[in-house]
Protein backbone atom coordinates (compact mmCIF):
# COMPACT_ATOMS: atom_id res chain seq x y z
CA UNK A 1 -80.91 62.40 -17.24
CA UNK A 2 -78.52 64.92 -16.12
CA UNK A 3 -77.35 63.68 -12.75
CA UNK A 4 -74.15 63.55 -11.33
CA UNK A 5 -72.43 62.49 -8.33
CA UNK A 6 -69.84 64.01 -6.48
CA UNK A 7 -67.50 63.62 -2.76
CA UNK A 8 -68.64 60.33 -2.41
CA UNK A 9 -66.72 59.13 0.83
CA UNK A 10 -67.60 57.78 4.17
CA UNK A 11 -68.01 59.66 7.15
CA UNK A 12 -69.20 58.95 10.75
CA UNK A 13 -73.21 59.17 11.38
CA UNK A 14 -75.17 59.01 14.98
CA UNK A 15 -71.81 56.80 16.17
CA UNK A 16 -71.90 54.65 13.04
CA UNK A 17 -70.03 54.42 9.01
CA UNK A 18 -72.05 55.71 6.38
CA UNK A 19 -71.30 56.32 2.66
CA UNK A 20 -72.33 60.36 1.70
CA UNK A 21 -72.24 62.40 -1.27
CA UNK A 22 -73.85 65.17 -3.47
CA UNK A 23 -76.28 64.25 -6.03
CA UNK A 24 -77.63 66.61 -8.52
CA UNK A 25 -79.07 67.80 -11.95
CA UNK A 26 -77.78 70.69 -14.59
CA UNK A 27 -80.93 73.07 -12.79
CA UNK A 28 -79.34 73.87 -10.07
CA UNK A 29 -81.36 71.53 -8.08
CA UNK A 30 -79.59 68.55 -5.80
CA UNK A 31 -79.48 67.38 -2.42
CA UNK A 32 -76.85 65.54 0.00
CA UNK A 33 -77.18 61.93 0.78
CA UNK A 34 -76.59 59.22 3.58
CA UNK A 35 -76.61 55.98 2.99
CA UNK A 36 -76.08 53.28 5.94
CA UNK A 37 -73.62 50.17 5.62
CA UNK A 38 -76.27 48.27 4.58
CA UNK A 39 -76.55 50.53 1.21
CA UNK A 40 -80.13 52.50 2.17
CA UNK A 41 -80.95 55.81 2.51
CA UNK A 42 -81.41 57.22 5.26
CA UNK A 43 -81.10 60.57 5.67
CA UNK A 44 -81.19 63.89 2.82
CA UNK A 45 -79.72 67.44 2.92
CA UNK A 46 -80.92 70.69 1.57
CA UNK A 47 -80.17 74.18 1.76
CA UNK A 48 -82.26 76.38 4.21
CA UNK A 49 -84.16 79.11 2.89
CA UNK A 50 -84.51 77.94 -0.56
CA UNK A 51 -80.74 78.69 -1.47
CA UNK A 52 -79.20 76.67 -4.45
CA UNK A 53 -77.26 73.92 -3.34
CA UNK A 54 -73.19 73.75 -3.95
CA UNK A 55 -71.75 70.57 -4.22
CA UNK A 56 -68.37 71.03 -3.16
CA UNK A 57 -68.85 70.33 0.79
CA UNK A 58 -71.15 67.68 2.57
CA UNK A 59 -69.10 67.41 6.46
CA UNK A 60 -70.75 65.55 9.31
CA UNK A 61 -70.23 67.22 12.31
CA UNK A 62 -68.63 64.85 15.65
CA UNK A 63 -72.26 66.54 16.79
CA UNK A 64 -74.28 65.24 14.25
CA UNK A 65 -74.93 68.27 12.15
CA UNK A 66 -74.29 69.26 8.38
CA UNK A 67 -72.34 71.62 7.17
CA UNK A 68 -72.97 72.36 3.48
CA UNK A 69 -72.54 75.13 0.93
CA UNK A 70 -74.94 77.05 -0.61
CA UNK A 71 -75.06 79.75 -3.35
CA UNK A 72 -77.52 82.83 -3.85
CA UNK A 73 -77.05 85.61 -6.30
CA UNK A 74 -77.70 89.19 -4.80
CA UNK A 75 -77.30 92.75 -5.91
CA UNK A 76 -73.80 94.83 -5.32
CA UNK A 77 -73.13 98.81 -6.62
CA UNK A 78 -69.86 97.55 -8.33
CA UNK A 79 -69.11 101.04 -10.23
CA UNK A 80 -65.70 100.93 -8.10
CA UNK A 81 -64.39 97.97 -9.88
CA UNK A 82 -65.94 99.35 -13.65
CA UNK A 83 -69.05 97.16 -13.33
CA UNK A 84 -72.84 98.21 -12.45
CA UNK A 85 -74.29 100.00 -10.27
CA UNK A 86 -76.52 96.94 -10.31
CA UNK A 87 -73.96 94.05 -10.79
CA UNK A 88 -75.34 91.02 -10.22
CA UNK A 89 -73.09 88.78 -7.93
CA UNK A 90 -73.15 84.95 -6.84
CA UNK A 91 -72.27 84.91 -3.32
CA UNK A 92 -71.07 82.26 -0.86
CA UNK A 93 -72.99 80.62 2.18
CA UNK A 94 -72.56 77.98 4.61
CA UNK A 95 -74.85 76.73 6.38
CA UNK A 96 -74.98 74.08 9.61
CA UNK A 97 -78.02 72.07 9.24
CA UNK A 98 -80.14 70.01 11.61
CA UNK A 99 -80.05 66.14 9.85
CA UNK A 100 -82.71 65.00 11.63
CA UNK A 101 -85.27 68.05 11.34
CA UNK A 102 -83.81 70.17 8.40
CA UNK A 103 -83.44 73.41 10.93
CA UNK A 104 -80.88 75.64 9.93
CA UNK A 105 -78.48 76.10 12.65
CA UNK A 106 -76.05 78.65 11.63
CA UNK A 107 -75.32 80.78 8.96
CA UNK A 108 -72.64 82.61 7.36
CA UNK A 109 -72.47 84.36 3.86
CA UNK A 110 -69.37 86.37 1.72
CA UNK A 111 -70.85 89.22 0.89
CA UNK A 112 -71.26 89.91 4.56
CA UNK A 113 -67.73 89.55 5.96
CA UNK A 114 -65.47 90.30 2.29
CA UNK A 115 -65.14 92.84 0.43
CA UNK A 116 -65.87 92.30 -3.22
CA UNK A 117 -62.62 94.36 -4.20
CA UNK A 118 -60.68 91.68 -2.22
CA UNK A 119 -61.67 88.87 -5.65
CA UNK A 120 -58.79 88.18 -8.21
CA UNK A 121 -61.91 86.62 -9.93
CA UNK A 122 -61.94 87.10 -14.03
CA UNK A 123 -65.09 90.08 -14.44
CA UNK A 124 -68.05 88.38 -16.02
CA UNK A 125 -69.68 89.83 -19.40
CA UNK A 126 -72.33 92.51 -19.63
CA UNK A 127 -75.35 90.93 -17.92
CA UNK A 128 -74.31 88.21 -16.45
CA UNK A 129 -73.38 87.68 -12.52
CA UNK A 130 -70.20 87.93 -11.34
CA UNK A 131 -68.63 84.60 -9.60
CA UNK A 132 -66.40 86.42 -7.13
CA UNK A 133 -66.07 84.45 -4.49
CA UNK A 134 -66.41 80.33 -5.25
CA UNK A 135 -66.90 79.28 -2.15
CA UNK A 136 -65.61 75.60 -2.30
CA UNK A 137 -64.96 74.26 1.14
CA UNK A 138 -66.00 74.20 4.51
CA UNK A 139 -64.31 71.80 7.31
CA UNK A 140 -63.58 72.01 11.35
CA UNK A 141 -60.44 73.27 12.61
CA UNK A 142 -59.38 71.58 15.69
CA UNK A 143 -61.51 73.88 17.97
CA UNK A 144 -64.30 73.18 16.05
CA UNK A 145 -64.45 76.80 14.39
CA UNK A 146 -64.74 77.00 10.48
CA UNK A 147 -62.16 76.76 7.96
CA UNK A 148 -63.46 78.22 4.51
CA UNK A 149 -61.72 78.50 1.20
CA UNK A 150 -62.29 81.08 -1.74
CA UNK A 151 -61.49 80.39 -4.99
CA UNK A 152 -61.48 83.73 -6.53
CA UNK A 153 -59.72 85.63 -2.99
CA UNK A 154 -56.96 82.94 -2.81
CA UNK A 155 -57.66 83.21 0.67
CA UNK A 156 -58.97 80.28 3.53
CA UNK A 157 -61.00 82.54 6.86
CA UNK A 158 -60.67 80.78 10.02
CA UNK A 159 -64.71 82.06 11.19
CA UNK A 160 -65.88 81.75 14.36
CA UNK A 161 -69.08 79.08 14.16
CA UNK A 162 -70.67 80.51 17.15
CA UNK A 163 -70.89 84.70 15.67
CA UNK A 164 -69.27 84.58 12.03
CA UNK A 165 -66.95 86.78 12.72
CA UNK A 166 -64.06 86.07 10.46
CA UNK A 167 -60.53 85.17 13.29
CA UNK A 168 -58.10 84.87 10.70
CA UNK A 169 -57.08 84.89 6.94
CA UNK A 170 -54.28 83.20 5.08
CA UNK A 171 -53.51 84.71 1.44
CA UNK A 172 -55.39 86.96 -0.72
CA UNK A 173 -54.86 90.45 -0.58
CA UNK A 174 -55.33 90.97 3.35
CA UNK A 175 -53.86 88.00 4.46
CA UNK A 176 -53.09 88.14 8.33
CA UNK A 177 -50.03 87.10 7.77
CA UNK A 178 -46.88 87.81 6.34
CA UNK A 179 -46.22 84.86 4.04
CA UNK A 180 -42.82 82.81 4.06
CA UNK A 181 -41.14 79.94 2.96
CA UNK A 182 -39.02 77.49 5.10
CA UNK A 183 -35.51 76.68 3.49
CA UNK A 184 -36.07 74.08 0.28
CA UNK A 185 -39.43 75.42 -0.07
CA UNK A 186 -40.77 77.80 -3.16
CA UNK A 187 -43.26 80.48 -3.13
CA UNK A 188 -45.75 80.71 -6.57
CA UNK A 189 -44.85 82.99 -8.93
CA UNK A 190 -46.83 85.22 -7.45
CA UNK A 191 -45.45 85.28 -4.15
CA UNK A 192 -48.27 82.94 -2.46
CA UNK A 193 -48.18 80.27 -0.89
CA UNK A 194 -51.22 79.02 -2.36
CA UNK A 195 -53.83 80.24 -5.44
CA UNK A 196 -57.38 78.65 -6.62
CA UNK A 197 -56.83 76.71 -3.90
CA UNK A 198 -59.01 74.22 -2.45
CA UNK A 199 -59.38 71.91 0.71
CA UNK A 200 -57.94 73.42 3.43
CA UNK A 201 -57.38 70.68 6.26
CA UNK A 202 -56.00 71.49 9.82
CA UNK A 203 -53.62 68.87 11.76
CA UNK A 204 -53.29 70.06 14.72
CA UNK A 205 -50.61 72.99 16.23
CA UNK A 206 -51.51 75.53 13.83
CA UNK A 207 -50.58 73.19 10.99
CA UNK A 208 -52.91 73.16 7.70
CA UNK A 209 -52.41 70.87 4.31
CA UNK A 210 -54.02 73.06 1.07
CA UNK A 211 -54.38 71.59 -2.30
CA UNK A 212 -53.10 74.30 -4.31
CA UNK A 213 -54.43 74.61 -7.99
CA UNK A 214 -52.26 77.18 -8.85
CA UNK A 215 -54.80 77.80 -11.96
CA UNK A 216 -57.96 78.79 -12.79
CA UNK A 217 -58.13 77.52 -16.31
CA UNK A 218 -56.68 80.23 -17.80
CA UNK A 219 -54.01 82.13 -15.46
CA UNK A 220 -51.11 79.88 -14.03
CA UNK A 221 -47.76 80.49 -11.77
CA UNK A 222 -46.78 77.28 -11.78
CA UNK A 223 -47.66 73.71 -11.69
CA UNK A 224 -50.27 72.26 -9.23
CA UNK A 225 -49.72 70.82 -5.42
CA UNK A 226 -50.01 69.88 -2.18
CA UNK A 227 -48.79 72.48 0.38
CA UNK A 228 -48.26 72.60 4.50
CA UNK A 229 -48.34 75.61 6.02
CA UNK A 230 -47.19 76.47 9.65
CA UNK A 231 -48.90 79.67 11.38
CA UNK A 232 -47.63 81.40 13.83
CA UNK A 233 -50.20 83.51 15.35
CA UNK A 234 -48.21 85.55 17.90
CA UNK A 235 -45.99 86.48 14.97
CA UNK A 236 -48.03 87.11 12.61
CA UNK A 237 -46.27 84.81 10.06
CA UNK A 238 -47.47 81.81 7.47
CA UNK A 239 -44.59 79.52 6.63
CA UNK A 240 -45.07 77.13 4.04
CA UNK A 241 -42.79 74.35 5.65
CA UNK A 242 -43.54 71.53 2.69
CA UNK A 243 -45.00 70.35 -0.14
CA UNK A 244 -45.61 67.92 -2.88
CA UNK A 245 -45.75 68.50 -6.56
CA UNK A 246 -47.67 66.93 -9.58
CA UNK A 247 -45.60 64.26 -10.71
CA UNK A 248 -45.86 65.20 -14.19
CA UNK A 249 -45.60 68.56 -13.59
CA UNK A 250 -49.06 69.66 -14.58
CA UNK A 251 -51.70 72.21 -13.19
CA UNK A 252 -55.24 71.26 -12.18
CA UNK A 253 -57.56 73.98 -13.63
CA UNK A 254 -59.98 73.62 -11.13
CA UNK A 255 -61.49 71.01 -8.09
CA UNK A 256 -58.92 68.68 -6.45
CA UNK A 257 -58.07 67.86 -2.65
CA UNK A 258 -55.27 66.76 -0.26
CA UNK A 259 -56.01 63.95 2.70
CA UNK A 260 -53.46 62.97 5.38
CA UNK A 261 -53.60 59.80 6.13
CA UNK A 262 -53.86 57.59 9.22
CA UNK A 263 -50.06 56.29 9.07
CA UNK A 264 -48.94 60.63 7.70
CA UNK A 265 -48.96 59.76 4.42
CA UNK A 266 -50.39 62.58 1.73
CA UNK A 267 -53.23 61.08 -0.31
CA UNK A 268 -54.00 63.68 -2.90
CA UNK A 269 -56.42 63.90 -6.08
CA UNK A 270 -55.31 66.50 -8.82
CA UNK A 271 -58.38 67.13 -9.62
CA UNK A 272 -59.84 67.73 -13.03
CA UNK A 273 -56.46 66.12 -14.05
CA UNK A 274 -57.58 62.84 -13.36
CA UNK A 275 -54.55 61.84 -11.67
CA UNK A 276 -54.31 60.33 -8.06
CA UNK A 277 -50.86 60.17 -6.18
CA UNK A 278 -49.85 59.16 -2.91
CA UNK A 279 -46.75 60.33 -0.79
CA UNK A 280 -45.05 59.44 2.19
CA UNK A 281 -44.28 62.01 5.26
CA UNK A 282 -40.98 62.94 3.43
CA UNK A 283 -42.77 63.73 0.47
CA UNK A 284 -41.47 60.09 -1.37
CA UNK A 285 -43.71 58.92 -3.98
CA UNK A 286 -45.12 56.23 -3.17
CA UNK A 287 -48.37 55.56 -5.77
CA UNK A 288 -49.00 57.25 -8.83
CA UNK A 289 -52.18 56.25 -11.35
CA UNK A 290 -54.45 58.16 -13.53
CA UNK A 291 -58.65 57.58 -14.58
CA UNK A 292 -59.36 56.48 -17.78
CA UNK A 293 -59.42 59.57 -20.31
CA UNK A 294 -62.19 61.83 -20.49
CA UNK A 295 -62.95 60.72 -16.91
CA UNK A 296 -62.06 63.30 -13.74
CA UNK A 297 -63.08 63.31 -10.17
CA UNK A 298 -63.42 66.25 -7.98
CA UNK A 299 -62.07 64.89 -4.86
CA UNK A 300 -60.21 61.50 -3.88
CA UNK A 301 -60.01 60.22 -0.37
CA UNK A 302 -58.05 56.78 0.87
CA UNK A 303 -61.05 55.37 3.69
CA UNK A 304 -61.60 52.22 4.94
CA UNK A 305 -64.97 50.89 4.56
CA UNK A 306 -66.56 47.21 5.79
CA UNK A 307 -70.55 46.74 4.85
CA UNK A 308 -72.64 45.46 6.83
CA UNK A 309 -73.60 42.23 6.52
């Protein structure tokens, strides 16, 4: 009783399809999953060093590793921002994990490498923890270093998977570069490129796809989508050089992603609005459908998949 699902999708295992996803309980317990194209089990993911498991990222590694999120609540003198002295804060990890033997691999955590002034994160009530980071991706740039996305710092770090150290940042308050917009295309309302996001994907040449909430639930700029960003890192600049919008003009409060797809199309999921929406490279729309009512997904992916017989 209790248990959900969540990223179901199929990935590449040890050369061969599988079928992963998170599986977990209201406790804060849960665990990642492989299942083989024959439908068994036969592999599970935890956390190292007894950290609470996040569901928003199971990746297979082309080496055969994990990388996962994990969550931990530790101790900050937050007097700075008017909370305690003895603030309680949930922080972000990711961890690379062994499949095979469980080892943990690599590490890297938010409170180490961002500040907790850099959070546009809503202050939690007396007592309580304060979510300022959300971590709520982790995927492989095209040199195989990290690309991790923040919630709460509207920011994604290009980190180094070899010493942590963070290489880049795009939005948030200490972006590393100066944002832009490429003629046609719109900044948010707050002069972003991208807030709340989620997903951030790289395609190659310094080109990334973001799913772009634009909401938390309670503060929005503007409606929800899909956004491609060109860097420039000799200049210094982020140009957001497309991007698709909700068809009905609406704003995801949270979860959602954006997958390009084998022939460039945009396959995107809008999140906890329950709608799914596919575009063409010109940004055409090309499919458009929405789950049942009272049903929502947290990401949506377009994969082929043959079981074994």
């Amino acid at each position: 009783a209790g248990t959900f699902a969540t990223d179901f999708r199929t990935q590449t295992y040890l050369g061969k399809p599988v079928l992963t996803w998170f599986q977990g309980g209201g406790n804060g317990g849960g665990e990642d999953v492989i299942y083989n194209d024959r439908y068994q089990q036969i592999a599970t993911v935890k956390p190292a060093n007894g950290y609470l498991p996040d569901f928003h990222e199971f990746l297979i590694t082309p080496w055969n590793t994990a990388l996962i999120l994990a969550d931990t609540i530790g101790t900050a003198n937050l007097t700075s921002l008017g909370l305690s002295a003895h603030q309680q804060v949930i922080d972000g990890v990711v961890q690379e994990i062994d499949i095979k033997t469980g080892k943990l691999l690599f590490q890297w955590d938010s409170a180490g490498h961002v500040p907790y002034s850099d959070s546009y994160g809503p202050l939690p009530q007396r007592g309580m923890p304060w979510d300022w980071f959300h971590i709520n991706a982790v995927h492989l740039d095209t040199d195989s270093n990290l690309l991790i996305s923040s919630r709460f710092t509207w920011t994604v770090y290009k980190v180094n998977l070899r010493t942590g150290a963070i290489m880049w940042q795009l939005g948030g308050k200490h972006s590393t570069f100066t944002i832009k917009a490429a003629p046609g295309q719109k900044l948010d309302n707050a002069g972003e490129i991208f807030a709340f996001q989620h997903d951030p994907e790289a395609l190659g040449g310094n080109v990334y796809t973001v799913f772009d909430d634009e909401s938390d639930g309670q503060a929005e700029f503007s409606f929800s989508r899909a956004v491609t960003i060109s860097l420039n890192l000799a200049a210094h600049t982020a140009t957001l050089i497309k991007s698709v919008n909700q068809p009905e003009g609406l704003t995801a409060a949270a979860t959602g992603n954006a997958q390009t797809t084998r022939n460039g199309d945009l396959f995107v999921s809008w999140g906890g609005l329950s709608y799914f929406s596919e575009f063409s490279p010109t940004g055409k729309l090309l499919f458009n459908a929405k789950l049942p009512d009272g049903v929502s997904t947290y990401r949506g992916y377009r994969l082929p998949w043959n079981p074994g017989s």
